[in-house]
PDB file of N, CA and C in Angstrom:
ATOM      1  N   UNK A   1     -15.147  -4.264  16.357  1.00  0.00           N
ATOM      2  CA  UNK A   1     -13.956  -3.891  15.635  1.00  0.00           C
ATOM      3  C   UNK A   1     -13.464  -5.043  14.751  1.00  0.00           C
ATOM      4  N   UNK A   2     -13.850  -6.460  14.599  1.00  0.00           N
ATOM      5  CA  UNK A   2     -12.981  -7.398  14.462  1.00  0.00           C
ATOM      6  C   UNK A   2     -13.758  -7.601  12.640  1.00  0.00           C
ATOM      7  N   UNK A   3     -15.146  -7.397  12.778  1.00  0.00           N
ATOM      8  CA  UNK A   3     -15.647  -6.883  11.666  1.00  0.00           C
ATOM      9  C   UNK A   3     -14.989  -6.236  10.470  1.00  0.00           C
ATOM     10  N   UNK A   4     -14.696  -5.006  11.094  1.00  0.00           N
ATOM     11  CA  UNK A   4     -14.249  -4.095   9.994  1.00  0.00           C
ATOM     12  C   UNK A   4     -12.681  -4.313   9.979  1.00  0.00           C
ATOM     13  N   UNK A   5     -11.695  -5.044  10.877  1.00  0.00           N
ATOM     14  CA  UNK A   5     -11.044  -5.361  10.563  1.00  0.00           C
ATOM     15  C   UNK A   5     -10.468  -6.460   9.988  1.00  0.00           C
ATOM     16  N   UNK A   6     -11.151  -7.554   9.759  1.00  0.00           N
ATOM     17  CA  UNK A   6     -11.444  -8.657   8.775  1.00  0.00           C
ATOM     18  C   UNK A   6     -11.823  -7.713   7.468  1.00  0.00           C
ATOM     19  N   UNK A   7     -13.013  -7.046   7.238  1.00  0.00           N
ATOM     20  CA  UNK A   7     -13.370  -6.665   5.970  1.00  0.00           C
ATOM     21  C   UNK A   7     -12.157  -6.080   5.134  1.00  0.00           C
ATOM     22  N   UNK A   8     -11.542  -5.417   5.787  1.00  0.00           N
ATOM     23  CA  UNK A   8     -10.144  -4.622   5.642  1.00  0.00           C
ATOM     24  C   UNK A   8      -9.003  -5.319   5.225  1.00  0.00           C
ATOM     25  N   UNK A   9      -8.707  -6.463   5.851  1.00  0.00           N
ATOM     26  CA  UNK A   9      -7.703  -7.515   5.846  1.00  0.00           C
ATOM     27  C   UNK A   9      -8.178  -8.153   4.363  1.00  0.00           C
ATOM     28  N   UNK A  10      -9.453  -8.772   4.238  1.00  0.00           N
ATOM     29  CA  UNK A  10      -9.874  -9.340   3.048  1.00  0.00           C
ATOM     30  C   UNK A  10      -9.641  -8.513   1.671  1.00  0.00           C
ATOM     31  N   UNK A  11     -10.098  -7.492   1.898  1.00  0.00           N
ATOM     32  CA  UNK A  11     -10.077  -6.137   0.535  1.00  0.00           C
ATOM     33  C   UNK A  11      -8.523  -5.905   0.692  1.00  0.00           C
ATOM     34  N   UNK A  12      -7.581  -6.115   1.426  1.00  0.00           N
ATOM     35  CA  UNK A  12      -6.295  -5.665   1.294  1.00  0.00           C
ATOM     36  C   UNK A  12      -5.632  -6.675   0.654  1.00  0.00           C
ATOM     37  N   UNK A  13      -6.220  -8.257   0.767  1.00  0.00           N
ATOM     38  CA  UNK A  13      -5.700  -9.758  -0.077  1.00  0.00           C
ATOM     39  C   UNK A  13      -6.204  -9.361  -1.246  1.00  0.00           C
ATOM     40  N   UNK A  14      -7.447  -8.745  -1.574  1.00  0.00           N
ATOM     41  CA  UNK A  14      -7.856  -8.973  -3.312  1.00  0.00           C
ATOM     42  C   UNK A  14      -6.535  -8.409  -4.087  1.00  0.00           C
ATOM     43  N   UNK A  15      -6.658  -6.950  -3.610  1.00  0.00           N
ATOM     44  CA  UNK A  15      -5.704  -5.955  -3.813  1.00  0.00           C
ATOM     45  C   UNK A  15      -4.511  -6.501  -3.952  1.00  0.00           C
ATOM     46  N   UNK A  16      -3.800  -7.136  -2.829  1.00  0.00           N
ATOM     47  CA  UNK A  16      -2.378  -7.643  -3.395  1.00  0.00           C
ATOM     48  C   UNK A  16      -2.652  -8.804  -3.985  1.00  0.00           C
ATOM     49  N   UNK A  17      -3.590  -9.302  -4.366  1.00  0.00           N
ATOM     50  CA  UNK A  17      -4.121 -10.526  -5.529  1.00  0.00           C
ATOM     51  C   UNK A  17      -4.130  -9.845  -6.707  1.00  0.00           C
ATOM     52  N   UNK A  18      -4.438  -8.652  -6.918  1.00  0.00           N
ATOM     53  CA  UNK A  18      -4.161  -8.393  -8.028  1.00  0.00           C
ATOM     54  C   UNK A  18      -3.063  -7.475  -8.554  1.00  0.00           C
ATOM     55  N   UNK A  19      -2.653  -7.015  -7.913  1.00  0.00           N
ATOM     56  CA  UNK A  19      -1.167  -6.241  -7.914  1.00  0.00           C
ATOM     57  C   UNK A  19      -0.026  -7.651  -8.752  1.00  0.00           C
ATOM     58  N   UNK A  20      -0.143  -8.873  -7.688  1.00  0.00           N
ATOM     59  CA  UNK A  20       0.412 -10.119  -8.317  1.00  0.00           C
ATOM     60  C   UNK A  20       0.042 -10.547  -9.184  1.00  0.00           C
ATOM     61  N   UNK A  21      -0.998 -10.584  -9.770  1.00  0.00           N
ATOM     62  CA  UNK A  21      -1.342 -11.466 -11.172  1.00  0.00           C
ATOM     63  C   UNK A  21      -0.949 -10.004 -12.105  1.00  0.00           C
ATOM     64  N   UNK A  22      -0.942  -8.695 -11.834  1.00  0.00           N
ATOM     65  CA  UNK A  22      -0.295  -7.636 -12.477  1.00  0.00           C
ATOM     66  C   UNK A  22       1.488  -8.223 -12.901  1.00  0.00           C
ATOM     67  N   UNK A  23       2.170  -8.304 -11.830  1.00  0.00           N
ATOM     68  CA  UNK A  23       3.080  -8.488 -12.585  1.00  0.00           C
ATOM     69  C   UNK A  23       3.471 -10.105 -12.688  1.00  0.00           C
ATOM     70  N   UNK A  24       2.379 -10.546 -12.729  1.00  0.00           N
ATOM     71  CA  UNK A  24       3.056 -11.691 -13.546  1.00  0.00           C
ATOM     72  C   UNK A  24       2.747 -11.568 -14.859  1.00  0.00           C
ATOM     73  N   UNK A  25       1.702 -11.055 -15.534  1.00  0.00           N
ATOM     74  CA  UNK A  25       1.340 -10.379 -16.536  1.00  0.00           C
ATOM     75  C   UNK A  25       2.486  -9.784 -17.696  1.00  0.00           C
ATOM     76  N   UNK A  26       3.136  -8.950 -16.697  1.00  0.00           N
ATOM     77  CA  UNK A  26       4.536  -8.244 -17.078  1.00  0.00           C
ATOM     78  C   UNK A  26       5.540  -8.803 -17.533  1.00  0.00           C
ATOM     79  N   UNK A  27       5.613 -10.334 -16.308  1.00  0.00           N
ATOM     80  CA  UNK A  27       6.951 -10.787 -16.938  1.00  0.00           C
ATOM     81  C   UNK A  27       6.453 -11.726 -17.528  1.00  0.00           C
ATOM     82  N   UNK A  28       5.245 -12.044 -18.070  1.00  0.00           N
ATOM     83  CA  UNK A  28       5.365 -13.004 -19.448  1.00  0.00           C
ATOM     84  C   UNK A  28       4.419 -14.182 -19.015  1.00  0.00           C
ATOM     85  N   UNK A  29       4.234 -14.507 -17.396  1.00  0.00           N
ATOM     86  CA  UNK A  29       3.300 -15.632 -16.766  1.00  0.00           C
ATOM     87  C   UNK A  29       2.127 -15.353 -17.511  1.00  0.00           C
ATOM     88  N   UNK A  30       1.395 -15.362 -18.139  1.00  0.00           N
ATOM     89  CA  UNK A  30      -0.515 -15.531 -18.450  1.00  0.00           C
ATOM     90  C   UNK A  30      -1.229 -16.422 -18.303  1.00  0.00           C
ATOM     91  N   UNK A  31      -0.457 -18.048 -17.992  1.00  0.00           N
ATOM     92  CA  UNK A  31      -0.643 -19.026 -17.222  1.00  0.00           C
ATOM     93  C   UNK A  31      -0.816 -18.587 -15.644  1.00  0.00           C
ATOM     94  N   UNK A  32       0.337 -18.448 -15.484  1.00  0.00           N
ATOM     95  CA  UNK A  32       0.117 -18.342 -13.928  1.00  0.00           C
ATOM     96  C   UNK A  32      -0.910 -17.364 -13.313  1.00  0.00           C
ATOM     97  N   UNK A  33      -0.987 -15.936 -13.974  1.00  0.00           N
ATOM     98  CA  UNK A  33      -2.041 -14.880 -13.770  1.00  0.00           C
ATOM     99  C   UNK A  33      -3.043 -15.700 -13.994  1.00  0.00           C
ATOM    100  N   UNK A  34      -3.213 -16.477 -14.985  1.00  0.00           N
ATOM    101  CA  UNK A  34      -4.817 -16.609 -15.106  1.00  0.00           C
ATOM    102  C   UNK A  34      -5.284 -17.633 -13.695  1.00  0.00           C
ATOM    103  N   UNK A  35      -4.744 -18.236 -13.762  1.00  0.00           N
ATOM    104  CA  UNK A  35      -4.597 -19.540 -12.872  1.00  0.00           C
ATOM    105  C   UNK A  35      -4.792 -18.766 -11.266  1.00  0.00           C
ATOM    106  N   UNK A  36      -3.960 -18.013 -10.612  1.00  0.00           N
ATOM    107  CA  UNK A  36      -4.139 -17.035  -9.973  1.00  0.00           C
ATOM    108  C   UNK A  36      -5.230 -16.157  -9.589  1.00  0.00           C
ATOM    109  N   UNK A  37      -5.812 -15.685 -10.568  1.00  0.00           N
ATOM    110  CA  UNK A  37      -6.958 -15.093 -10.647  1.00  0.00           C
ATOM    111  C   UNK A  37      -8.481 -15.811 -10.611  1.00  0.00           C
ATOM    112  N   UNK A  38      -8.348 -16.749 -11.352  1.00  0.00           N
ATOM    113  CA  UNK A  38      -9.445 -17.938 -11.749  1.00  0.00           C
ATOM    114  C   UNK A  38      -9.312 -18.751 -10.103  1.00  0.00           C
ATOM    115  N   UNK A  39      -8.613 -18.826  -9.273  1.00  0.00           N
ATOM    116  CA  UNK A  39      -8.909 -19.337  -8.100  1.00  0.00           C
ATOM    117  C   UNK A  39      -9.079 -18.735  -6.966  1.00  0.00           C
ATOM    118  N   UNK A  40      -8.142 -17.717  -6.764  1.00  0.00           N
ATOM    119  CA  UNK A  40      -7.742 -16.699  -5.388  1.00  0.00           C
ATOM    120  C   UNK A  40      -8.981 -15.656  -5.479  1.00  0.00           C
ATOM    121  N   UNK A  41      -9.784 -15.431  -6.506  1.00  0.00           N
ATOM    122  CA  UNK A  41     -10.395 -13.996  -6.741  1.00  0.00           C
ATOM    123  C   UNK A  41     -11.717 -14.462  -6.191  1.00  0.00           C
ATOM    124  N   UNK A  42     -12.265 -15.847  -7.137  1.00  0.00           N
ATOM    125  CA  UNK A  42     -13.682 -15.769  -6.117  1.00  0.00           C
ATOM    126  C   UNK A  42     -13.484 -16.350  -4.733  1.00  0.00           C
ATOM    127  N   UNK A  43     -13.184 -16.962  -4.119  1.00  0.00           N
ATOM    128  CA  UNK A  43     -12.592 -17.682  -3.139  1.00  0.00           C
ATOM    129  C   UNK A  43     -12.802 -16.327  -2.371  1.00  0.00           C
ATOM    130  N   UNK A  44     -11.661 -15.379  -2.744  1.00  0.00           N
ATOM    131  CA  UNK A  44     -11.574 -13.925  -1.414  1.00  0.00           C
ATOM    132  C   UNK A  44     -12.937 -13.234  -1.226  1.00  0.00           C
ATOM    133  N   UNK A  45     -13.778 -12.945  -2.927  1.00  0.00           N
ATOM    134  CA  UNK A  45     -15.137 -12.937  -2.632  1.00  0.00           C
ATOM    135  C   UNK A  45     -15.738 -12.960  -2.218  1.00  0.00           C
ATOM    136  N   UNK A  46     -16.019 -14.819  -2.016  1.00  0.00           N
ATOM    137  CA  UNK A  46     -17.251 -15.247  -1.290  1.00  0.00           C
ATOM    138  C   UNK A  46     -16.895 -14.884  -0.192  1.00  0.00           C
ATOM    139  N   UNK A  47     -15.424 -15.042   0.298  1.00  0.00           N
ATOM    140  CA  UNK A  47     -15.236 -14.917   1.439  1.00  0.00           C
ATOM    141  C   UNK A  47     -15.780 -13.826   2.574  1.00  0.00           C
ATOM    142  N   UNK A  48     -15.206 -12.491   1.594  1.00  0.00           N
ATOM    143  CA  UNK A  48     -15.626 -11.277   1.931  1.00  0.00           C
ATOM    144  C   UNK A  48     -17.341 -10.914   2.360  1.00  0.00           C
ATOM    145  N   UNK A  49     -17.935 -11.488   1.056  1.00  0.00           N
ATOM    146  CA  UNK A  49     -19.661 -11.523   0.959  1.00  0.00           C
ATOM    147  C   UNK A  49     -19.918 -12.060   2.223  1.00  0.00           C
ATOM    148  N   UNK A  50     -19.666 -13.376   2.614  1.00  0.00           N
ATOM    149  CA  UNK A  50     -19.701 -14.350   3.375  1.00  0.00           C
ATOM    150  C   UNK A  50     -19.509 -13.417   5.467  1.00  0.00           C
ATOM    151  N   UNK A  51     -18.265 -12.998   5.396  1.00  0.00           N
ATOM    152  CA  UNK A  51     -18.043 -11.785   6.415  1.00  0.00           C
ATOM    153  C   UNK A  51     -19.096 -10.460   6.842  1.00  0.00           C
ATOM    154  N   UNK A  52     -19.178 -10.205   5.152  1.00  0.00           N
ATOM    155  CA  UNK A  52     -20.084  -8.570   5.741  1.00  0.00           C
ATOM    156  C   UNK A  52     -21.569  -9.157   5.738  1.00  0.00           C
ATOM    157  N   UNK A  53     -21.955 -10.185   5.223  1.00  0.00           N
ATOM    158  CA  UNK A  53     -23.142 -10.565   5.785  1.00  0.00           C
ATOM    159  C   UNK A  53     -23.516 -11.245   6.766  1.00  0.00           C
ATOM    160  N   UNK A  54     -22.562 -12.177   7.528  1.00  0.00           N
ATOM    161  CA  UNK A  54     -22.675 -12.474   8.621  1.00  0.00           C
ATOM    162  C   UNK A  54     -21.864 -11.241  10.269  1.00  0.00           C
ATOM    163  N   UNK A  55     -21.521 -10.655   9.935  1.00  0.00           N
ATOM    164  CA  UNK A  55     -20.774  -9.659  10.863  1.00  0.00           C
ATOM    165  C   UNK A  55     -21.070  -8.203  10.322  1.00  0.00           C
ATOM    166  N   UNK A  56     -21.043  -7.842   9.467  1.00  0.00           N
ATOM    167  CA  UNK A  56     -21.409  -6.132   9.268  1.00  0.00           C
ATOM    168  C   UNK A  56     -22.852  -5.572   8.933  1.00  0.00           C
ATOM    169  N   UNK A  57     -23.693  -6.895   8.277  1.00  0.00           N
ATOM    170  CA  UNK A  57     -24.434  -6.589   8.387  1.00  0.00           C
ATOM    171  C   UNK A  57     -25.764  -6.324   9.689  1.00  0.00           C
ATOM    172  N   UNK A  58     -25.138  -7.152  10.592  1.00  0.00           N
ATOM    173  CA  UNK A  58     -26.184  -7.027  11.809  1.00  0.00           C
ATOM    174  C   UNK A  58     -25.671  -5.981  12.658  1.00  0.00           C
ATOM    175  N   UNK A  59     -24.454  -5.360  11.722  1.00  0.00           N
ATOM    176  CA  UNK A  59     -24.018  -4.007  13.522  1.00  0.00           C
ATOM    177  C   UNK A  59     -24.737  -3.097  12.554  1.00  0.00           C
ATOM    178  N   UNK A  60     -24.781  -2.844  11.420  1.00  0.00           N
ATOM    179  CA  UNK A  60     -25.480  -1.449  10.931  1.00  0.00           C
ATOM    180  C   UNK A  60     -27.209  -1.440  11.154  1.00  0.00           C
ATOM    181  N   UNK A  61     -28.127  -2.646  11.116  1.00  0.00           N
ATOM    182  CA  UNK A  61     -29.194  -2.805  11.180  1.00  0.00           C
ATOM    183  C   UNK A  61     -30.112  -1.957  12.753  1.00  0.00           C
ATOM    184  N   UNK A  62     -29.633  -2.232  13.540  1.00  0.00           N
ATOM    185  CA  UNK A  62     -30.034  -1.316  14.602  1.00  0.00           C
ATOM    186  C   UNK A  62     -29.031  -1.928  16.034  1.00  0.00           C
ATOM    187  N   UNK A  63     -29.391  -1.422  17.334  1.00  0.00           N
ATOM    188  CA  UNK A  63     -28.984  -1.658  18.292  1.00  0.00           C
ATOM    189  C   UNK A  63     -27.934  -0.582  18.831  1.00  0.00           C
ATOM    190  N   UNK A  64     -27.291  -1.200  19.749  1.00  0.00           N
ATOM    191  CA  UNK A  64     -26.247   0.162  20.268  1.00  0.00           C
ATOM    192  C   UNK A  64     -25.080   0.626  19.776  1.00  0.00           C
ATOM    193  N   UNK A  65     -24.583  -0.828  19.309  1.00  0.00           N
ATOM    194  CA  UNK A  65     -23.433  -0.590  18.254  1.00  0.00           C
ATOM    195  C   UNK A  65     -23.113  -0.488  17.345  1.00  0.00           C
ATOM    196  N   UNK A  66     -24.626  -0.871  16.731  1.00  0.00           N
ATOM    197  CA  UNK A  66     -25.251  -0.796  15.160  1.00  0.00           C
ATOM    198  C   UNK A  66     -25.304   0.910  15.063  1.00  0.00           C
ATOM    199  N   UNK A  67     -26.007   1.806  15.859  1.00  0.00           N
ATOM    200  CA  UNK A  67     -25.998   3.010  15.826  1.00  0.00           C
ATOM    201  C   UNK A  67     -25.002   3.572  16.249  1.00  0.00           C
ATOM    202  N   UNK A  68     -24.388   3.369  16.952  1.00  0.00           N
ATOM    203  CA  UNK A  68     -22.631   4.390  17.075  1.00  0.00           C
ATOM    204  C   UNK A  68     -21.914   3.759  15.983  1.00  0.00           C
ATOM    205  N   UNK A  69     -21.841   2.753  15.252  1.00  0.00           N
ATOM    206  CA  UNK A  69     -21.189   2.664  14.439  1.00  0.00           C
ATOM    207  C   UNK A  69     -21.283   3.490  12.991  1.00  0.00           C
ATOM    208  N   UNK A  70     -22.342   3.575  12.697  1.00  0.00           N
ATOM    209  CA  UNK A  70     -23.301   4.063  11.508  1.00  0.00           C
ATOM    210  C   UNK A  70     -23.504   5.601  11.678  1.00  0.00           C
ATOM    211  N   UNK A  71     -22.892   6.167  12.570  1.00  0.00           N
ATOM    212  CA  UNK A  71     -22.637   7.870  13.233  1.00  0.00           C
ATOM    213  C   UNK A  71     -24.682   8.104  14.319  1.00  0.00           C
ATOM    214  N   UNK A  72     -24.900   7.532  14.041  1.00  0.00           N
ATOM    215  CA  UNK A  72     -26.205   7.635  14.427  1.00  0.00           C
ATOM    216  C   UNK A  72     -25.951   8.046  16.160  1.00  0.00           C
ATOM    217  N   UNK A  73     -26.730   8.879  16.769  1.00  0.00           N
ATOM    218  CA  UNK A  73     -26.497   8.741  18.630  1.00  0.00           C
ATOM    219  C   UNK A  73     -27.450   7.665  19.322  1.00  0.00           C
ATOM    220  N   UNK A  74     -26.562   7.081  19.727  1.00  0.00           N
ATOM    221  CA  UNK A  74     -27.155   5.521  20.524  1.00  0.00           C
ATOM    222  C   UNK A  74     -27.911   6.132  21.706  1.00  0.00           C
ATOM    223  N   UNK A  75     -29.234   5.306  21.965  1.00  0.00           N
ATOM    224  CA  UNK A  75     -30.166   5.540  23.025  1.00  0.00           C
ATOM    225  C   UNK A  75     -30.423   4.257  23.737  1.00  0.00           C
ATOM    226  N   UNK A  76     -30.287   4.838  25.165  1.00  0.00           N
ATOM    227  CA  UNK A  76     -30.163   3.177  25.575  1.00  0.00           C
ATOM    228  C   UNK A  76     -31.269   3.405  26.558  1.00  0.00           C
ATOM    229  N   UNK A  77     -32.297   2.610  26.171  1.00  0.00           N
ATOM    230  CA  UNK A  77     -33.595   3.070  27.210  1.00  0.00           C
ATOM    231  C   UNK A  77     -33.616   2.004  28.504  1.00  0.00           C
ATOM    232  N   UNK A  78     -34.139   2.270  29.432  1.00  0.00           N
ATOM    233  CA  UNK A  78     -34.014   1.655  30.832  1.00  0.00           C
ATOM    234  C   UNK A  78     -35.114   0.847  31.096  1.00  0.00           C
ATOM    235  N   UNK A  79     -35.016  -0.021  31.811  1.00  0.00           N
ATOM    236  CA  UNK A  79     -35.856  -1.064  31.847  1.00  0.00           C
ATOM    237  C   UNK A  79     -36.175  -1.228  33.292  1.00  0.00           C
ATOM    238  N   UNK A  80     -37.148  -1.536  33.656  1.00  0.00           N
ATOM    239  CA  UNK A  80     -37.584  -1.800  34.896  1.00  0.00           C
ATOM    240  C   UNK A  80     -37.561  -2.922  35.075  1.00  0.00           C
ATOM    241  N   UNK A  81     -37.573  -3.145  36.513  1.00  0.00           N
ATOM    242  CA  UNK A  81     -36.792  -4.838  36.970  1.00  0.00           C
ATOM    243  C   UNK A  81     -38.339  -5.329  37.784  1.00  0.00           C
ATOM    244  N   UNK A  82     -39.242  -6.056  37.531  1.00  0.00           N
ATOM    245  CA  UNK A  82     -40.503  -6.107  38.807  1.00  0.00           C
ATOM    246  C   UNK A  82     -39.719  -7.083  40.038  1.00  0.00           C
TER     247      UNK A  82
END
């Protein structure tokens, strides 16, 4: 869960990253928007990239939680103990 709720949290900063450089836009900042944008935007990026490839990408690839996550029905085969 901590996955997709990081990914979520991150995409919800771009979003109000750009909602803010929106109205600074408005009231006349184009300094500050740019400035704003030119730092906070790749930064949340990499960040994001950085997240779903180290955490989302290994639950969708296979396994148990990789497949209940991905709607797939998880099979959990049994193992014998010698």
């Amino acid at each position: 869960m901590f996955p997709v709720v990081a990914d979520h949290l991150v995409g919800y900063l771009l979003v109000g990253e750009l909602f803010s450089g929106a109205v600074l836009l408005t009231n006349g900042g184009w300094a500050q928007a740019a400035l704003l944008w030119a730092t906070t935007t790749p930064a949340l990026v990499a960040f994001r990239r950085m997240l779903r490839e180290r955490y989302l990408q290994p639950l969708q690839v296979g396994g148990c939680w990789g497949s209940a996550i991905s709607g797939r029905t998880a099979r959990r085969q049994d193992v014998s103990v010698n």
